[in-house]
C-alpha atoms as a PDB file:
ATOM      1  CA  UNK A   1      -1.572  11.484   6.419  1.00  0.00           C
ATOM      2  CA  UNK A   2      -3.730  13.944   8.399  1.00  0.00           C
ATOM      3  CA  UNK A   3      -6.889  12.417   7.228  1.00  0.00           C
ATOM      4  CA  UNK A   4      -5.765   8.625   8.789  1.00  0.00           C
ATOM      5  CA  UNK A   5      -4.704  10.443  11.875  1.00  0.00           C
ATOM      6  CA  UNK A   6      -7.945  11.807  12.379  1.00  0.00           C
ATOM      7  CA  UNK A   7      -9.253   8.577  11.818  1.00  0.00           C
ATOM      8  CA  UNK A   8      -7.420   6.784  14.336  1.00  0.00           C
ATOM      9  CA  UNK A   9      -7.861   9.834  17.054  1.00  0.00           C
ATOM     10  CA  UNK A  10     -11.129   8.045  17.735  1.00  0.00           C
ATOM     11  CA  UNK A  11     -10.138   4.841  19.458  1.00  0.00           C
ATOM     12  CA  UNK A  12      -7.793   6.298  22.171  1.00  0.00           C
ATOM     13  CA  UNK A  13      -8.257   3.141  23.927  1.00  0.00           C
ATOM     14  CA  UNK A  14      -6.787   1.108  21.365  1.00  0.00           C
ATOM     15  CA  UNK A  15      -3.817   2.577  20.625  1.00  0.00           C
ATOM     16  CA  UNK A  16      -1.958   5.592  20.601  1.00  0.00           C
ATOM     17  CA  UNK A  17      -0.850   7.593  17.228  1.00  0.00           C
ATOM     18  CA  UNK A  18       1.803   9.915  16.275  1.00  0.00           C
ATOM     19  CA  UNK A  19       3.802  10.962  13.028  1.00  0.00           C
ATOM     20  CA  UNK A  20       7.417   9.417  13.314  1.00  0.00           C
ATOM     21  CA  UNK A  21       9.971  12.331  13.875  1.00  0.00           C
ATOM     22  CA  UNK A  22      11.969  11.480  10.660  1.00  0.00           C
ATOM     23  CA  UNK A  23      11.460   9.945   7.286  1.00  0.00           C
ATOM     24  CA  UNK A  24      14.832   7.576   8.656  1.00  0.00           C
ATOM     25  CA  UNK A  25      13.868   7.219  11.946  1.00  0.00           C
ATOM     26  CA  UNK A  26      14.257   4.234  14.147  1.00  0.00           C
ATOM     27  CA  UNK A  27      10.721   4.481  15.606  1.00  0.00           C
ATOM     28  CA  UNK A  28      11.345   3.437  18.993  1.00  0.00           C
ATOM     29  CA  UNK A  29       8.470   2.201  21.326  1.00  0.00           C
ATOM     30  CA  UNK A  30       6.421   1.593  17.898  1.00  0.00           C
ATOM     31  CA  UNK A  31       4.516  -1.306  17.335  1.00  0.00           C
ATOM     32  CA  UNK A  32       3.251  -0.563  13.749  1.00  0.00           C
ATOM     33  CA  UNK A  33       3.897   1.766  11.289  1.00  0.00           C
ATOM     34  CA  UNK A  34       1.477   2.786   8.566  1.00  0.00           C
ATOM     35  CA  UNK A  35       2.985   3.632   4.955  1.00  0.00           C
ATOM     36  CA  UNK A  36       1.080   5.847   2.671  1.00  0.00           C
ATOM     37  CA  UNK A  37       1.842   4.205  -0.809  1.00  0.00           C
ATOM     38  CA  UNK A  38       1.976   7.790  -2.259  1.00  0.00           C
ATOM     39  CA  UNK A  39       5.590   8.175  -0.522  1.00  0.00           C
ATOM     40  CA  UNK A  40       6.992   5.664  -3.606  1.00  0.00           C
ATOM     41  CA  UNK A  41       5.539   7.935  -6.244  1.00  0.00           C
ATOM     42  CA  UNK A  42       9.124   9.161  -7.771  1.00  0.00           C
ATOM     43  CA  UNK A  43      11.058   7.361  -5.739  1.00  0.00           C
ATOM     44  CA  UNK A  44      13.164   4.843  -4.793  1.00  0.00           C
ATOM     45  CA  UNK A  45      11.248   3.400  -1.476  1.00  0.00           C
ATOM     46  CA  UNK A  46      14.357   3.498   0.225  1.00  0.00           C
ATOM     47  CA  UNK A  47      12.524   5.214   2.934  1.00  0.00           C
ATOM     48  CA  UNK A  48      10.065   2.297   3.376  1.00  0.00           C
ATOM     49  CA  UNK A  49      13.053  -0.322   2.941  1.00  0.00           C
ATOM     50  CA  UNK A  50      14.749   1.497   6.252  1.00  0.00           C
ATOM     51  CA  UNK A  51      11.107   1.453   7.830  1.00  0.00           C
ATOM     52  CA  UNK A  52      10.794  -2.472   6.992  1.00  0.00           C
ATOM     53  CA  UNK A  53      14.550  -3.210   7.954  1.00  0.00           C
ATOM     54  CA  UNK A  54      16.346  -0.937  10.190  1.00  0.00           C
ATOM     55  CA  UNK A  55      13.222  -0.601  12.589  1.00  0.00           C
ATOM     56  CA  UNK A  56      11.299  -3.192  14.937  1.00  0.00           C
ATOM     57  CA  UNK A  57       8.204  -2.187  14.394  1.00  0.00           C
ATOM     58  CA  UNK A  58       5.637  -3.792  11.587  1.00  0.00           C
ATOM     59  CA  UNK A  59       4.354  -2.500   8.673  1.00  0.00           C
ATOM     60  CA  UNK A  60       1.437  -1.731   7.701  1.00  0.00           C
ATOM     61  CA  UNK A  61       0.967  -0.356   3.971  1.00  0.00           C
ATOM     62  CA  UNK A  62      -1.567   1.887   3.137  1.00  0.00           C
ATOM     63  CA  UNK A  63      -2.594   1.418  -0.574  1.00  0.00           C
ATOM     64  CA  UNK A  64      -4.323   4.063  -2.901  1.00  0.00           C
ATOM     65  CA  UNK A  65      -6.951   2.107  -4.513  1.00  0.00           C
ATOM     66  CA  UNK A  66      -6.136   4.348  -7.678  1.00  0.00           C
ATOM     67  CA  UNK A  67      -2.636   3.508  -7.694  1.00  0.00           C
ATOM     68  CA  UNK A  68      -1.934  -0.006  -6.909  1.00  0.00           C
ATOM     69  CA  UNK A  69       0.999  -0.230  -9.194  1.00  0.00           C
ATOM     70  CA  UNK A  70       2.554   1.798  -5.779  1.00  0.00           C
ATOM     71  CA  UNK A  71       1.160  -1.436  -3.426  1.00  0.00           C
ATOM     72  CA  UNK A  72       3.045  -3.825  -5.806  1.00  0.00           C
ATOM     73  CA  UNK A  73       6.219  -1.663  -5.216  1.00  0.00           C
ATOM     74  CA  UNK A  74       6.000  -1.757  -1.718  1.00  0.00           C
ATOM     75  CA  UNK A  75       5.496  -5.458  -1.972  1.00  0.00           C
ATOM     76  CA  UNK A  76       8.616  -5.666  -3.646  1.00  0.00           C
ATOM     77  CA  UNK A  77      10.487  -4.284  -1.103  1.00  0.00           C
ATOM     78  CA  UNK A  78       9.089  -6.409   1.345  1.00  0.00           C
ATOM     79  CA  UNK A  79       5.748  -5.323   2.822  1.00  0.00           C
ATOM     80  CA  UNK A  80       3.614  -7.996   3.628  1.00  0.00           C
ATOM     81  CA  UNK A  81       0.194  -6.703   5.216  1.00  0.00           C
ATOM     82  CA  UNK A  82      -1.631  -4.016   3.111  1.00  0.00           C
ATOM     83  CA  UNK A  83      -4.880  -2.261   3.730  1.00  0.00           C
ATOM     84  CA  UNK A  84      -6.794   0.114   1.179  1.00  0.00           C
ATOM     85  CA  UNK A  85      -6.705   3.678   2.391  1.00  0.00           C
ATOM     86  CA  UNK A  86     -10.474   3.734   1.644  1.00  0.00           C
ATOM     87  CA  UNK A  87     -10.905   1.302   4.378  1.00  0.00           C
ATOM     88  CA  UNK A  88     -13.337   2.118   7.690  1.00  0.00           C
ATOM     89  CA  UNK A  89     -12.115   3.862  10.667  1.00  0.00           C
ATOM     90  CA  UNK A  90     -12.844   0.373  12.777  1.00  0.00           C
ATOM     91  CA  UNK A  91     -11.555  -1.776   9.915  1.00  0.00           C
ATOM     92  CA  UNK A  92      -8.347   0.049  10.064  1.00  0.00           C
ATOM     93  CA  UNK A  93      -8.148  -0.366  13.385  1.00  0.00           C
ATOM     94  CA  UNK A  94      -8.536  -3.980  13.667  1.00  0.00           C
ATOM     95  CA  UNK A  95      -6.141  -4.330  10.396  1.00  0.00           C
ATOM     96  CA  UNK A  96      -3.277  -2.233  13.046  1.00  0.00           C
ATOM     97  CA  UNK A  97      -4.188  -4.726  16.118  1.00  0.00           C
ATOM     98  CA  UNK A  98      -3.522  -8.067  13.523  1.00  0.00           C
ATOM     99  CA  UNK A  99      -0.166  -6.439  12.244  1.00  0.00           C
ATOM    100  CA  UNK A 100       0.893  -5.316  16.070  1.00  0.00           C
ATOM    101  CA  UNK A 101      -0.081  -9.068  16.978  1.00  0.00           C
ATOM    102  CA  UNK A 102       1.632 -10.733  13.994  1.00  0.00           C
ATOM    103  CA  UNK A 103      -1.624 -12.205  12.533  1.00  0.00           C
ATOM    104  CA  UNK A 104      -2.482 -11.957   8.730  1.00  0.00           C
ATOM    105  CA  UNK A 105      -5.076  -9.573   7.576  1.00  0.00           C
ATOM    106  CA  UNK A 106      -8.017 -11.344   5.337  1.00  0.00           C
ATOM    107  CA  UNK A 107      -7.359 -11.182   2.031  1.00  0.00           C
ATOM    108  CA  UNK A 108      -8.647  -7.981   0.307  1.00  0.00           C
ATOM    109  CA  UNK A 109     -10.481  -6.827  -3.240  1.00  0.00           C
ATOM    110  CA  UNK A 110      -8.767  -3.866  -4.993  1.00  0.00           C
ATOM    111  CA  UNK A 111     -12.161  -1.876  -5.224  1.00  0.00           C
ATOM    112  CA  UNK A 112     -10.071  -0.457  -8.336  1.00  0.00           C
ATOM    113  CA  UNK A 113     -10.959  -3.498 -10.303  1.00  0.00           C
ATOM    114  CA  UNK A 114     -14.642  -4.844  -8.909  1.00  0.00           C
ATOM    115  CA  UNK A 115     -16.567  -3.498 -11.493  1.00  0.00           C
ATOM    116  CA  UNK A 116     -14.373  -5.212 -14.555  1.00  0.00           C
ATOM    117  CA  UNK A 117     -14.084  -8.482 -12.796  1.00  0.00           C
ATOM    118  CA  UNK A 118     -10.627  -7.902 -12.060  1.00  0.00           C
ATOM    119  CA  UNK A 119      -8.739  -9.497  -9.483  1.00  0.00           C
ATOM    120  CA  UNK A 120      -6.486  -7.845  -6.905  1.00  0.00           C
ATOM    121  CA  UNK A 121      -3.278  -9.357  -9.733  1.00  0.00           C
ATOM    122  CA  UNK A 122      -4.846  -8.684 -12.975  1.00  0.00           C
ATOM    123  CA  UNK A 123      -5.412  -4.452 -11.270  1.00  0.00           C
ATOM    124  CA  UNK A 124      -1.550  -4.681 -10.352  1.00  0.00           C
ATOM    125  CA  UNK A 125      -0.489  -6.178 -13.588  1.00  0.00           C
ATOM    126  CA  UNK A 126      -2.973  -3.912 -15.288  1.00  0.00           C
ATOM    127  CA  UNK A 127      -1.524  -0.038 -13.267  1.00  0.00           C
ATOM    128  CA  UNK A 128       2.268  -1.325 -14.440  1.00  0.00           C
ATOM    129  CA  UNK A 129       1.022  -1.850 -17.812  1.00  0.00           C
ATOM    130  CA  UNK A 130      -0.185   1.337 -17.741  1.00  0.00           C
ATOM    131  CA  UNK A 131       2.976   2.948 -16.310  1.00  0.00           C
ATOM    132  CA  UNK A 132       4.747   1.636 -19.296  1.00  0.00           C
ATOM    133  CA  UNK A 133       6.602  -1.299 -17.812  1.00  0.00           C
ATOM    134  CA  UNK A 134       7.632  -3.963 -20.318  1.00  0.00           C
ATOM    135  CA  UNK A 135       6.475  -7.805 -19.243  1.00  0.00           C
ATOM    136  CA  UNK A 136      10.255  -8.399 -17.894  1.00  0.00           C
ATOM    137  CA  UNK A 137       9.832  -5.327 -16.002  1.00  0.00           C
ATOM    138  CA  UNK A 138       6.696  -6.911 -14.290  1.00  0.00           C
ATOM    139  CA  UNK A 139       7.255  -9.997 -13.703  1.00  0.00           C
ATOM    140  CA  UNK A 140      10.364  -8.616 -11.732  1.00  0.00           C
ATOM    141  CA  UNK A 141       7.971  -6.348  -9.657  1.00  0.00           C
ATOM    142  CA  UNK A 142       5.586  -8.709  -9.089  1.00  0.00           C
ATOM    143  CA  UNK A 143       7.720 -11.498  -8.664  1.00  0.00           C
ATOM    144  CA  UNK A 144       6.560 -13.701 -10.833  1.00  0.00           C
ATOM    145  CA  UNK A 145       7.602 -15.953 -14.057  1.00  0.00           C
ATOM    146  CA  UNK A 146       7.037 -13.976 -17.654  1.00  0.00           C
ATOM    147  CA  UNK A 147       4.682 -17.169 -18.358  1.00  0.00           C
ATOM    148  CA  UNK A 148       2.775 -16.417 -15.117  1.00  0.00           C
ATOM    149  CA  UNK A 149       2.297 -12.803 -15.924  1.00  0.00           C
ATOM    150  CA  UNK A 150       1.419 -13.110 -19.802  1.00  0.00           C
ATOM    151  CA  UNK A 151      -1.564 -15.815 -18.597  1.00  0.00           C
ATOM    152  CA  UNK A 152      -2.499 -12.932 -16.400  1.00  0.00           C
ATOM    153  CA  UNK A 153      -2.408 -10.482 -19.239  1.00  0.00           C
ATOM    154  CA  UNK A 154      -4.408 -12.289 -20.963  1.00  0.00           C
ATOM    155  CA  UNK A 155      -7.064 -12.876 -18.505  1.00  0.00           C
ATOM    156  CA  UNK A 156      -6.890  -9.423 -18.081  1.00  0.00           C
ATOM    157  CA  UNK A 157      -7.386  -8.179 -21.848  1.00  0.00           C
ATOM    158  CA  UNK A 158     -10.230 -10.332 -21.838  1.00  0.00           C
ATOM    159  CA  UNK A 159     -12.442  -9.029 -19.066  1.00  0.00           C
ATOM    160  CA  UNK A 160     -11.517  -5.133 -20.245  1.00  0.00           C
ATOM    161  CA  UNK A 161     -12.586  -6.093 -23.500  1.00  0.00           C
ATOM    162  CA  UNK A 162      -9.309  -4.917 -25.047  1.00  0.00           C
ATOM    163  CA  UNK A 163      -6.600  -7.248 -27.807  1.00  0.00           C
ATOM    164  CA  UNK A 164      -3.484  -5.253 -27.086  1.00  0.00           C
ATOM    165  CA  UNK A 165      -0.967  -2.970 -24.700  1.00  0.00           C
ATOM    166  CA  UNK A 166      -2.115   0.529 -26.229  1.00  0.00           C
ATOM    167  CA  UNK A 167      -5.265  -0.387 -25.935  1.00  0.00           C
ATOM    168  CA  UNK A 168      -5.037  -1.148 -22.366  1.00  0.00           C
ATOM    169  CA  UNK A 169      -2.790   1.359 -21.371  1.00  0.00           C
ATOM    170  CA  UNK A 170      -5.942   3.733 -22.512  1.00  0.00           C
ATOM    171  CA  UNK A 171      -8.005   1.655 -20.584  1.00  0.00           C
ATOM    172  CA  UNK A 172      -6.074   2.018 -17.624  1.00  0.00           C
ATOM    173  CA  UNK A 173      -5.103   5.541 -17.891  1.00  0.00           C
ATOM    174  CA  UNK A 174      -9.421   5.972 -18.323  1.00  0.00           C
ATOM    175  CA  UNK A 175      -9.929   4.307 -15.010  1.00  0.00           C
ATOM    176  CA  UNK A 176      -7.383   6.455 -12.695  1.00  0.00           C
ATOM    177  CA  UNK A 177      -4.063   4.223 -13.280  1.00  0.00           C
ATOM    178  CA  UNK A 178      -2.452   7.755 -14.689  1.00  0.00           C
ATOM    179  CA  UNK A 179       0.148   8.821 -11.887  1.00  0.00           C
ATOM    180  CA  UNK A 180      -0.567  11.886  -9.678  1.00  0.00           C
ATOM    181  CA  UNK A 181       1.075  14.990 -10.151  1.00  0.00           C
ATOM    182  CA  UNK A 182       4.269  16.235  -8.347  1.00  0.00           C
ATOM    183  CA  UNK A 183       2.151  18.579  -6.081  1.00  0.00           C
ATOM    184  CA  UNK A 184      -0.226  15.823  -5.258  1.00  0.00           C
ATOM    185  CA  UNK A 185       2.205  14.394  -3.290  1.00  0.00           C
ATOM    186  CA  UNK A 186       1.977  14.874   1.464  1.00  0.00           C
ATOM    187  CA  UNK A 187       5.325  15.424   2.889  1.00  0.00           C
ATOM    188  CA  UNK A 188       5.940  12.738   5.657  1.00  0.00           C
ATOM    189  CA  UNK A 189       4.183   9.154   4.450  1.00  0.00           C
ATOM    190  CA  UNK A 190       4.177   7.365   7.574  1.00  0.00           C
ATOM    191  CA  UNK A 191       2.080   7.705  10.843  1.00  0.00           C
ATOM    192  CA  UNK A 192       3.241   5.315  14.029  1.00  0.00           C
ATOM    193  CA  UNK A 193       0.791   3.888  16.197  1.00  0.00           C
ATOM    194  CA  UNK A 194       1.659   1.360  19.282  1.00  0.00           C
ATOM    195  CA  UNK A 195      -1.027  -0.721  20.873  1.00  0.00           C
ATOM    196  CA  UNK A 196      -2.636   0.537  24.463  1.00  0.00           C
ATOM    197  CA  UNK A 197      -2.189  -2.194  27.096  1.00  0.00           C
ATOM    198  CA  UNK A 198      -2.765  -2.060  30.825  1.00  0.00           C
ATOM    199  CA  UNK A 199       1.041  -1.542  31.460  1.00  0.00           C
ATOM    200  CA  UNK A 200       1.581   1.384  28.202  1.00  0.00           C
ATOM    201  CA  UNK A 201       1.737   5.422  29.053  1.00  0.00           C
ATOM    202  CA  UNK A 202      -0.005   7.581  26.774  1.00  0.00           C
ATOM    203  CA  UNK A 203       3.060   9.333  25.419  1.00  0.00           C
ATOM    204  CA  UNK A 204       5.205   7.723  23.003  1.00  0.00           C
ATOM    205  CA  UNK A 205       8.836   8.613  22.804  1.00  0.00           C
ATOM    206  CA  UNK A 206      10.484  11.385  20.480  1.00  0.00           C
END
């Protein structure tokens, strides 16, 4: 998360950032925390599901446009705002003030899928299909009905010019939906950030 750190280190007036102490911890004097998607790669998100529950601050996810199958988890969990980690310094900025304020964030194209005509679904559908998840599996994920997600399948096939699963699983695993490897993976996923008002210090608390 060094990278989004340094990004953020250039609107001091804005807000204030710092990693959170602990993977578990209750992040007080936070106003948002930002999730690298990346942490739920081999796990079981029970680190964001403390983040999202046990703490008062909002969440912001931070999705990986080459692994939104990760942004679906998260969304499982509970996240609600989400923001592609290939996203402008000022973009992300104003993406942190909406989540501190409690406003939505405008609705988003997976840059994953732009050039096949994808939609932000049909690339999540399309990155679990290529992590081997049955249909059941999905529609679970994605909360949806097995009749929703097979009309999205379809839909899907169609604009990646493919008739069945293997097929698209190669197609997927051809356009970056493969997983990272083990060593790919930043220790710490989350970086805290709390707005700068009139009455706010400039330290936050351990």
């Amino acid at each position: 998360m060094r990278g989004l750190t340094t990004m953020l280190a250039d609107f001091p007036d804005r807000l204030v950032v710092t990693a959170l102490p602990a993977v578990r911890s209750m992040a007080p004097g936070v106003d948002v925390i930002l999730y690298d998607t990346l942490g739920l790669h081999l796990s079981d998100g029970s680190d964001l599901d403390h983040l999202l529950h046990r703490t008062d601050a909002k969440v912001l996810i931070v999705s990986r446009d080459m692994r939104p199958d990760l942004r679906a988890k998260a969304q499982s969990l509970g996240a609600r705002s989400w923001v592609s980690m290939s996203v402008h310094a000022g973009d992300l900025v104003h993406s942190i003030e909406l989540t501190a304020a409690g406003e939505p964030i405008a609705e988003q194209v997976d840059r994953m899928g732009v050039a096949a005509g994808l939609t932000t679904r049909e690339v999540e559908v399309l990155a679990l299909i290529t992590q081997g998840l049955s249909n059941s599996e999905i529609a679970a994920k994605l909360v949806l009905s097995v009749n929703t997600l097979k009309s999205h399948i379809r839909l899907t096939y169609r604009k990646i010019e493919v008739t069945n699963r293997s097929q698209a699983v190669r197609w997927g695993i051809a356009h970056g939906f493969a997983p990272p490897d083990e060593t790919d993976l930043e220790p710490g996923a989350s970086v805290a950030a709390r707005m700068v008002t009139e009455e706010a210090s400039m330290e936050l608390p351990e």
